[in-house]
Protein backbone atom coordinates (compact mmCIF):
# COMPACT_ATOMS: atom_id res chain seq x y z
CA UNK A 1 136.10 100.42 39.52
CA UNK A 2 136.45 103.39 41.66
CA UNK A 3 139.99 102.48 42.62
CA UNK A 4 140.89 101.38 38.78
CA UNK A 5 139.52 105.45 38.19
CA UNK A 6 141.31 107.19 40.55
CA UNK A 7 144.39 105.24 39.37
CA UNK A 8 144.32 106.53 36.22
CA UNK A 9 143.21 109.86 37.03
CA UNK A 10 146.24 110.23 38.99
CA UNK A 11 148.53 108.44 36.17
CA UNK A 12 146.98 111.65 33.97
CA UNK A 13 147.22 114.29 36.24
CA UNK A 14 151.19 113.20 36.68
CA UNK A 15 151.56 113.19 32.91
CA UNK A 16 149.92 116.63 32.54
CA UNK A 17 151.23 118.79 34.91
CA UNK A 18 155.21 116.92 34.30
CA UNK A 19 154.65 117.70 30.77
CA UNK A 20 153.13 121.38 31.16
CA UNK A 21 156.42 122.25 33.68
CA UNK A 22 159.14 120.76 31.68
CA UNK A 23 157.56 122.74 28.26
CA UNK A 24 157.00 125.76 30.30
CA UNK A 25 160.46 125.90 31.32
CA UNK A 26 161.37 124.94 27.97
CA UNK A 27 159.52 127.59 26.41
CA UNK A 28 160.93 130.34 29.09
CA UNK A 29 164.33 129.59 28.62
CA UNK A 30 164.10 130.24 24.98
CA UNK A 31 162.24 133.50 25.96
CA UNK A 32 158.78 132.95 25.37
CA UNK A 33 155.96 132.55 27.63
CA UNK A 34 155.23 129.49 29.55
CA UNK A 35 151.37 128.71 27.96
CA UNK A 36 153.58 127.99 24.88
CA UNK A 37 155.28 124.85 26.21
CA UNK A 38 152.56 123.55 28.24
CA UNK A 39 150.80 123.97 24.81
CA UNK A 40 153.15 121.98 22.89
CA UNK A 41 153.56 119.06 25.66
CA UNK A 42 149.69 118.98 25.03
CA UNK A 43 149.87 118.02 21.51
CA UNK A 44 152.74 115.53 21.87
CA UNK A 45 150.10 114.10 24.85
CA UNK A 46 147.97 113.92 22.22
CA UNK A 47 149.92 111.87 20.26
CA UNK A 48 148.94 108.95 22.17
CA UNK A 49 152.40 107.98 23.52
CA UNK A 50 150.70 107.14 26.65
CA UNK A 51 148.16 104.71 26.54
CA UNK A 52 146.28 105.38 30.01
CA UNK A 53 146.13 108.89 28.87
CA UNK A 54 142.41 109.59 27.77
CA UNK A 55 141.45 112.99 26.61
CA UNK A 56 137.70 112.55 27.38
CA UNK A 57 138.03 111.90 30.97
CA UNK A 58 135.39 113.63 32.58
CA UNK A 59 137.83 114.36 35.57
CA UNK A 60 140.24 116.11 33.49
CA UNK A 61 136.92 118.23 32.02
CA UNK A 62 135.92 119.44 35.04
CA UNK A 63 139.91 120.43 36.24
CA UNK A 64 139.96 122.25 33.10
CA UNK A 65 137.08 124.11 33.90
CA UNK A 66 137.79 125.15 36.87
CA UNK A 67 141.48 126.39 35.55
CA UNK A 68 139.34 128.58 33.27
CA UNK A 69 137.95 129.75 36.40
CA UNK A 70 140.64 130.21 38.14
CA UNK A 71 142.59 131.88 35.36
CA UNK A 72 139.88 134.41 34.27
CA UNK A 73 139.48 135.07 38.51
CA UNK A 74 143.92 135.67 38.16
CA UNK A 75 143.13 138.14 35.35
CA UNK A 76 141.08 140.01 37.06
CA UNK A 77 143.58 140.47 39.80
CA UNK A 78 146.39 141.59 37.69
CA UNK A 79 143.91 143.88 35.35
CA UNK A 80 144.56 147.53 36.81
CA UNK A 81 140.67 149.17 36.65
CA UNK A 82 142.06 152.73 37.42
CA UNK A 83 143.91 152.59 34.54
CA UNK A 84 141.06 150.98 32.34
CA UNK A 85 138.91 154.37 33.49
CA UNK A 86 141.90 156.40 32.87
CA UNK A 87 143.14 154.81 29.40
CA UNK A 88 141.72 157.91 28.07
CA UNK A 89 140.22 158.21 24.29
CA UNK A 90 143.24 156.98 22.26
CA UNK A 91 143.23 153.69 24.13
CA UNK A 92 139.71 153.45 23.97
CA UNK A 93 139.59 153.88 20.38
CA UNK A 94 143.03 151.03 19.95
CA UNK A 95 140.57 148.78 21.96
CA UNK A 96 137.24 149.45 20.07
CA UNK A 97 139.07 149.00 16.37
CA UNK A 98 141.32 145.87 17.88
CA UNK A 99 137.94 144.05 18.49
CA UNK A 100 135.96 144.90 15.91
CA UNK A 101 138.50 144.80 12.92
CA UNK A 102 139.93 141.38 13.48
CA UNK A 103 136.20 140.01 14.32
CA UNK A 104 135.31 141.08 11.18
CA UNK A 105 138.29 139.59 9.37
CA UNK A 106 137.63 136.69 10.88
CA UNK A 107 133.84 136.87 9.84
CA UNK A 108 134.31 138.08 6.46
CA UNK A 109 136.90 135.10 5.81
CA UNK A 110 134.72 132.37 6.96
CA UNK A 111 131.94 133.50 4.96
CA UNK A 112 134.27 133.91 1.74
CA UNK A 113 135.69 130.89 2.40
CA UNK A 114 131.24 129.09 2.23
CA UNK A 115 131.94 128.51 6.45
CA UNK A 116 129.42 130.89 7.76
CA UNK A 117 127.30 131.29 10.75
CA UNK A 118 128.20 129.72 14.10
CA UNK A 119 131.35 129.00 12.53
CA UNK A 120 132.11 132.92 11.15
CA UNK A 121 131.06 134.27 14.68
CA UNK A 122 133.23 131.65 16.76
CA UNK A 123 136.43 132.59 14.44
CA UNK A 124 135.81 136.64 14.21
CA UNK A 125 135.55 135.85 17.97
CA UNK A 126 138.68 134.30 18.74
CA UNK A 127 140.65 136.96 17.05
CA UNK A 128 139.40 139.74 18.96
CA UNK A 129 141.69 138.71 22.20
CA UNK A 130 144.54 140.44 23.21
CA UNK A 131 146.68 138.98 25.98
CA UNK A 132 147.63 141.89 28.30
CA UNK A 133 149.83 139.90 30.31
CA UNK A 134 152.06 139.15 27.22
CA UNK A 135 152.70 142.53 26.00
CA UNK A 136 153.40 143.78 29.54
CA UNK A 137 156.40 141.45 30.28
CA UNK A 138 157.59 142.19 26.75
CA UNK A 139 157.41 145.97 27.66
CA UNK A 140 158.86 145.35 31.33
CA UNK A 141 161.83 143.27 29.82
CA UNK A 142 163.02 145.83 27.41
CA UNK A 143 162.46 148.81 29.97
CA UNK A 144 159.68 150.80 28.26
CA UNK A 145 156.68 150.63 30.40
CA UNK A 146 157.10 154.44 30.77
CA UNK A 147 156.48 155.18 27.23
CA UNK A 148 153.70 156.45 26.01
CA UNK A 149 153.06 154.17 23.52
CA UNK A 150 153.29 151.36 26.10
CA UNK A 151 150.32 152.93 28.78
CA UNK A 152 148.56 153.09 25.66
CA UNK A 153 149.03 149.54 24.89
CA UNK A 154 148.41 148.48 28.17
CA UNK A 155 145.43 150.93 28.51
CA UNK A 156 144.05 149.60 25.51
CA UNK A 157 144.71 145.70 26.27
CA UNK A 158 142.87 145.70 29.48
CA UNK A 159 139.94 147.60 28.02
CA UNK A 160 139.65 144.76 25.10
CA UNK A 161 140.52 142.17 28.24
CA UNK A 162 136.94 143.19 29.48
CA UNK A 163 135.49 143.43 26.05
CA UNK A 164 136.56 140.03 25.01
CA UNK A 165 135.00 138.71 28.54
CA UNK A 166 131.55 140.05 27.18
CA UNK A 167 131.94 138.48 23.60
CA UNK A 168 132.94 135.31 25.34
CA UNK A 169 130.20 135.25 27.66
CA UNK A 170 127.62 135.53 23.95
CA UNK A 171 129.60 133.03 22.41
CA UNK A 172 128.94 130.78 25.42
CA UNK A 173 125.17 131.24 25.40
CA UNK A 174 125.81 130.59 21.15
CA UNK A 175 127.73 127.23 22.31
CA UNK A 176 124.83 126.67 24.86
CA UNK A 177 121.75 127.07 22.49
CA UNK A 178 123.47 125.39 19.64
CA UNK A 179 121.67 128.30 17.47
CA UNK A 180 122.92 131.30 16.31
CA UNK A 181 120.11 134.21 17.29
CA UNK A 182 121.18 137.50 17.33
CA UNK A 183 118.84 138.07 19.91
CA UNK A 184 120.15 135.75 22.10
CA UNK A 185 123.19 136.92 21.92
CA UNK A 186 122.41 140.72 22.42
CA UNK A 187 120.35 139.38 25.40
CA UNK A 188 123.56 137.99 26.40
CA UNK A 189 126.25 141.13 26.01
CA UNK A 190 123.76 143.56 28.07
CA UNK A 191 123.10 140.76 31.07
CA UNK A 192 127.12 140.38 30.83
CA UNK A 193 127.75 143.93 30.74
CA UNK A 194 125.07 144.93 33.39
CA UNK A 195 126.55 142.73 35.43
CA UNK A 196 130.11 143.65 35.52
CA UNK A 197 128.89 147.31 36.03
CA UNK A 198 126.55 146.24 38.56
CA UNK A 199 129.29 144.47 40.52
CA UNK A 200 131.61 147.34 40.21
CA UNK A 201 129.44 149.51 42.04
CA UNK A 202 128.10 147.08 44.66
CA UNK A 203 131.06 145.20 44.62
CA UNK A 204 133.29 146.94 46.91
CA UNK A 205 131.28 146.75 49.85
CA UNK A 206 131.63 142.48 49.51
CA UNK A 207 135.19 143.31 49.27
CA UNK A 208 136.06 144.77 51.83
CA UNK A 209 134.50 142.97 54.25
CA UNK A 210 136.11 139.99 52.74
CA UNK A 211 139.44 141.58 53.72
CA UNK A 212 137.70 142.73 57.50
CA UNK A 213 137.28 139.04 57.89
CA UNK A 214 140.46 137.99 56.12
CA UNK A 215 142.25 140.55 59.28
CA UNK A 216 140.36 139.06 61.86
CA UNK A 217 140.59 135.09 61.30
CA UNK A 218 144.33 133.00 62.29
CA UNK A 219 142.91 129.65 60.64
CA UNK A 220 145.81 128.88 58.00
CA UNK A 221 145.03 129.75 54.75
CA UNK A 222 142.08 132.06 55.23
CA UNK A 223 143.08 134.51 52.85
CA UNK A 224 143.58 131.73 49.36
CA UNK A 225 140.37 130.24 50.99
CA UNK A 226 138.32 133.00 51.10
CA UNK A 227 139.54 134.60 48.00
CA UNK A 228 138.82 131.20 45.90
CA UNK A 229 135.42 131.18 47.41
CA UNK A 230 134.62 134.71 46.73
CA UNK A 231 135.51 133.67 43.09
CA UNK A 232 133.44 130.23 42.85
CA UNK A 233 130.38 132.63 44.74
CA UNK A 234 130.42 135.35 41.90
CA UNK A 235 130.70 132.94 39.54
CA UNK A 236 127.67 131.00 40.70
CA UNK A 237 125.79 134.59 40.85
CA UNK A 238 126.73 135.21 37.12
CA UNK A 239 125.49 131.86 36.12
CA UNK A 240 122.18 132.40 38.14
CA UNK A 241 121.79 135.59 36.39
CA UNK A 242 121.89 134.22 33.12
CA UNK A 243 125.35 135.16 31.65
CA UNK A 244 128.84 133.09 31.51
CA UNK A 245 130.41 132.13 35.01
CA UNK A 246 134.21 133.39 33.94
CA UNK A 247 132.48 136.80 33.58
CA UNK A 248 131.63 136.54 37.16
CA UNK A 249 135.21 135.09 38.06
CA UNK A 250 136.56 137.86 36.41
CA UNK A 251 134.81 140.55 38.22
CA UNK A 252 135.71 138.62 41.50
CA UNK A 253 139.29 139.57 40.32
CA UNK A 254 138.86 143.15 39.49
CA UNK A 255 137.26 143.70 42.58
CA UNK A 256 139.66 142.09 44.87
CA UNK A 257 142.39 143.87 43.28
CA UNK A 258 141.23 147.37 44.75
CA UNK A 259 141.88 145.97 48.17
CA UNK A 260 145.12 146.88 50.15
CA UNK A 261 145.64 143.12 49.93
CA UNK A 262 145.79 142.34 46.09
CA UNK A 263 149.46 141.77 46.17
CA UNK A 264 149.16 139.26 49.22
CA UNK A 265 145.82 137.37 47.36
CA UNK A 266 147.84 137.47 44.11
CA UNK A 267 150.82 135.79 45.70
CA UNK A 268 148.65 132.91 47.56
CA UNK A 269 146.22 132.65 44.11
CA UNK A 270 148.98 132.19 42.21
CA UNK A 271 149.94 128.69 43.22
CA UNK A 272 146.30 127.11 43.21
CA UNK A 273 146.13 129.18 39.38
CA UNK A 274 149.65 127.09 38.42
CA UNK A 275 147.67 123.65 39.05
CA UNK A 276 144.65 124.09 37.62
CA UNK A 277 145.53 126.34 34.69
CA UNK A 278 148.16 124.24 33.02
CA UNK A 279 145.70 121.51 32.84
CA UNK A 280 143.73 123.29 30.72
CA UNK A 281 146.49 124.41 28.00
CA UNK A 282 147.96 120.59 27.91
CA UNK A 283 143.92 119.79 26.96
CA UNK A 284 143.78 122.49 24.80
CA UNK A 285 146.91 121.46 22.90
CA UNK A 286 146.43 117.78 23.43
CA UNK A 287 142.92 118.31 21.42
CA UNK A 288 144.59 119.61 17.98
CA UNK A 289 144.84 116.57 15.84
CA UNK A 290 148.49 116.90 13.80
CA UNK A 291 146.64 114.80 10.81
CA UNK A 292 144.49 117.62 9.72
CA UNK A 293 148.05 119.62 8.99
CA UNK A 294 148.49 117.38 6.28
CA UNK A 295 148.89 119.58 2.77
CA UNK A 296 145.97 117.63 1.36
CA UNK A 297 143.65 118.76 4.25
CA UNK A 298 143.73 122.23 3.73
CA UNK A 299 144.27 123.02 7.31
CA UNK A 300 147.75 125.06 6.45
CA UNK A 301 146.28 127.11 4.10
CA UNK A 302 143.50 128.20 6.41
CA UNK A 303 145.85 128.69 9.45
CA UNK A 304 148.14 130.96 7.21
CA UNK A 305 144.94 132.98 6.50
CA UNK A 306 143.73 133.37 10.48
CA UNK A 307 147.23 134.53 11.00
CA UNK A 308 147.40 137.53 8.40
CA UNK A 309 143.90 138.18 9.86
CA UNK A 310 145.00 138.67 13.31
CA UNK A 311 147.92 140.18 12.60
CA UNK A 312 146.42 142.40 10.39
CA UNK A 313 143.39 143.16 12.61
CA UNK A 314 145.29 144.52 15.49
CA UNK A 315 147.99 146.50 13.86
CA UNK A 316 144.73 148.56 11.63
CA UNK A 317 143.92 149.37 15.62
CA UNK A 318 147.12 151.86 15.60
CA UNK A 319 145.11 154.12 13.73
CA UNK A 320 143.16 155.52 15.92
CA UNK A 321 146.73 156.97 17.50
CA UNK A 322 146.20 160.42 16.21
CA UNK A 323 149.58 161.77 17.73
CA UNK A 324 152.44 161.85 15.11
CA UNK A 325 155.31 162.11 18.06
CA UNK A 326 153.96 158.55 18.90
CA UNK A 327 155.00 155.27 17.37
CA UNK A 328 152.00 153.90 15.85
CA UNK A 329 153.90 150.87 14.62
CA UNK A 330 154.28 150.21 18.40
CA UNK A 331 150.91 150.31 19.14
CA UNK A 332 149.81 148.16 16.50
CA UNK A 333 152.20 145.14 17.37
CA UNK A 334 151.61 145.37 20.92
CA UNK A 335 147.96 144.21 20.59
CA UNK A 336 149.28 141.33 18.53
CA UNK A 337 149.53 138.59 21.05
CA UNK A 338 146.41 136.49 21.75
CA UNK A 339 146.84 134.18 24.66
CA UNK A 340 144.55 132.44 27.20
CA UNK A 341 140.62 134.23 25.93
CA UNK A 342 141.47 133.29 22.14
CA UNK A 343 142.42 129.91 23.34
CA UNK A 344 139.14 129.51 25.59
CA UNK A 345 137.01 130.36 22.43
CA UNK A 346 138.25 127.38 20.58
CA UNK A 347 137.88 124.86 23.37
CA UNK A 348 134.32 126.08 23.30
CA UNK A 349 133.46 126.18 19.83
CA UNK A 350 135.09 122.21 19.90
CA UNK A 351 133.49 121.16 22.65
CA UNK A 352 129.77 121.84 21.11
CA UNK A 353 130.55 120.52 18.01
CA UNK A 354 130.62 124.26 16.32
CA UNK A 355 134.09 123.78 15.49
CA UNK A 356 135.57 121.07 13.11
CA UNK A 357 138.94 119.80 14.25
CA UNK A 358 140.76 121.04 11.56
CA UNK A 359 139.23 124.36 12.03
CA UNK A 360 140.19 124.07 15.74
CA UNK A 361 143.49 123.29 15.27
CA UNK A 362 144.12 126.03 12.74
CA UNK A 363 142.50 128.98 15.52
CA UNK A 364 145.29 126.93 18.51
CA UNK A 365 148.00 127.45 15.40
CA UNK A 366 147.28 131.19 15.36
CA UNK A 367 146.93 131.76 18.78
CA UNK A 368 150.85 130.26 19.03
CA UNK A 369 152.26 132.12 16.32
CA UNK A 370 150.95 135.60 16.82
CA UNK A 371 152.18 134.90 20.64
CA UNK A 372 155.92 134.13 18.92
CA UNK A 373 155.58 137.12 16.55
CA UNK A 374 154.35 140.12 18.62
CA UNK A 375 157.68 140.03 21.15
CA UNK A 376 160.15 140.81 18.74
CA UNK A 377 158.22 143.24 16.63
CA UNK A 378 157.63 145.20 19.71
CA UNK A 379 161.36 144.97 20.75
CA UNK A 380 162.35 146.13 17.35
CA UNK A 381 159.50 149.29 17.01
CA UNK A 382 160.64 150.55 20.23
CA UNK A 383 164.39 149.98 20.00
């Protein structure tokens, strides 16, 4: 039996990660991100065109969950915390509106639409992302990281990067408890939020005598070692303390990234990250059922709503850009794309039975399309 399991396993893992590189390059050629072909090779895995392919294996689960790890531990890294504390008041205020507008969108659209509750919470949820890492390579590509508008952007995308940690962290304990109780969930957002500031400050000192050690050791691969571990071991300490482990992962990442060897942990993350994360997007995308697209289902109609939603949601957030010299319109579509938190959300909400299938292939739906539409809005705004 074992050898029958391990066979298979294998057989998956092949299809996967073939399937998530041939999309990704797919997807980069034609200028959009990579998590948009691995995506799409999910779904057509989901198809069923192979037959050994199973997308309850508990094997693939636990990869998947450890990509999340891994990914939120890689966000971290690349999130730059002098510029969160320097982002100033007009990215602080993008980021405050660019959560709470779409979440309440999202919300208020639910509950119009007699789908309240867990459900109204998991959706206002999943459009509060912003993927940072998106809007940076657009602004890199077309030369205008030194714009104003873009360290606002940026500023303002890593602040709601953090936020959107917390609210996935409550929505997690939601998932857990199978209730919704505002308590619960407050109870959550302060032991989330204590701990990130409590790591911040203490933090450092771990650090830094991860990178003392790191200096003093030959063994090969000390440094990916070490940094993985430091990742798995604040994870486990979030978890102990009673909020979501990729809150812990991600503080892991922030912290290491203050070292005078982020680039070199970056570079040696990186290829562990490029296993384990794409088999989470191919069982994200392999997850979305194609039937509940059908007209007759009602699925269209409801993804065409979470898109004006999220759309709309983030661009209100360029009001709080008070300088006329500044283009707001920038601002607005830069906070557009929703990526790999908005995408975590759903597989949640699916995976304790909070979110219907249709419903969960309508939030994957949005999280593709704003991803498509933000790059050339931006391009155009800023041209």
């Amino acid at each position: 039996m074992h050898e029958l399991n391990i066979v298979r396993f294998l057989a998956e893992l092949l299809v996967i990660l073939l399937s998530a590189k041939l999309f990704g390059e797919l997807a980069e050629r034609l200028g959009q991100p990579a998590v948009l072909g691995e995506l799409i090779g999910g779904v057509i895995l989901g198809t069923g065109i192979f037959t050994f392919f199973h997308l309850n294996d508990p094997a693939l689960a636990l990869m998947s969950e450890v990509g999340v790890i891994l990914l939120l531990f890689e966000t971290g890294i690349h999130s730059d915390l002098g510029r969160l504390l320097k982002a100033g008041p007009t990215a602080s205020a993008v980021a405050a509106i660019g959560v709470v507008a779409p979440f309440a969108l999202g919300w208020g659209l639910m509950t119009a639409l007699g789908r309240g509750g867990m459900e109204a919470v998991f959706v206002g949820a999943a459009l509060t992302a912003t993927s940072v890492g998106i809007t940076a390579r657009v602004l890199s590509d077309i030369g205008k990281l030194d714009r104003p508008e873009a360290q606002i952007i940026l500023g303002a995308a890593v602040i709601d990067d953090v936020l959107g940690i917390i609210i996935l962290s409550a929505v997690q304990g939601i998932a857990a408890s199978g209730s919704l109780q505002w308590a619960g969930v407050f109870k959550t957002i302060l032991l989330s939020a204590g701990f990130l500031a409590a790591a911040l400050w203490l933090g450092p000192h771990l650090s830094y005598a991860l990178v003392k050690i790191v200096h003093r050791m030959r063994v090969r691969g000390v440094l990916v070692g070490l940094a993985v571990c430091f990742a798995f071991a604040m994870a486990l300490a979030a978890h102990a303390l009673g909020t979501a482990m990729i809150v812990g992962a991600f503080t892991a990442g922030l912290l290491l990234a203050r070292t005078d060897k982020k680039e070199d942990i970056d570079q040696t993350v990186r290829p562990v990250v490029d296993v384990f994360a794409p088999v989470f997007f191919v069982m994200v995308g392999a997850k979305v059922d194609l039937a509940v697209f059908n007209p007759a289902r009602g699925a269209l109609g409801l993804t065409a709503l979470l898109i004006l939603a999220a759309v709309a949601g983030k661009v209100v957030s360029a009001l709080a850009v008070r300088d006329r010299a500044l283009n707001r319109w920038a601002v607005g579509f830069g906070m557009i794309p929703r990526g790999e938190v908005g995408l975590i959300f759903a597989q949640i909400g699916l995976t304790a039975g909070i979110v219907e299938p249709a419903l969960y292939a309508a939030v994957v739906a949005m999280v593709i399309v704003t991803t498509f539409l933000a790059p050339p809005f931006l391009k155009r705004s800023l041209s």
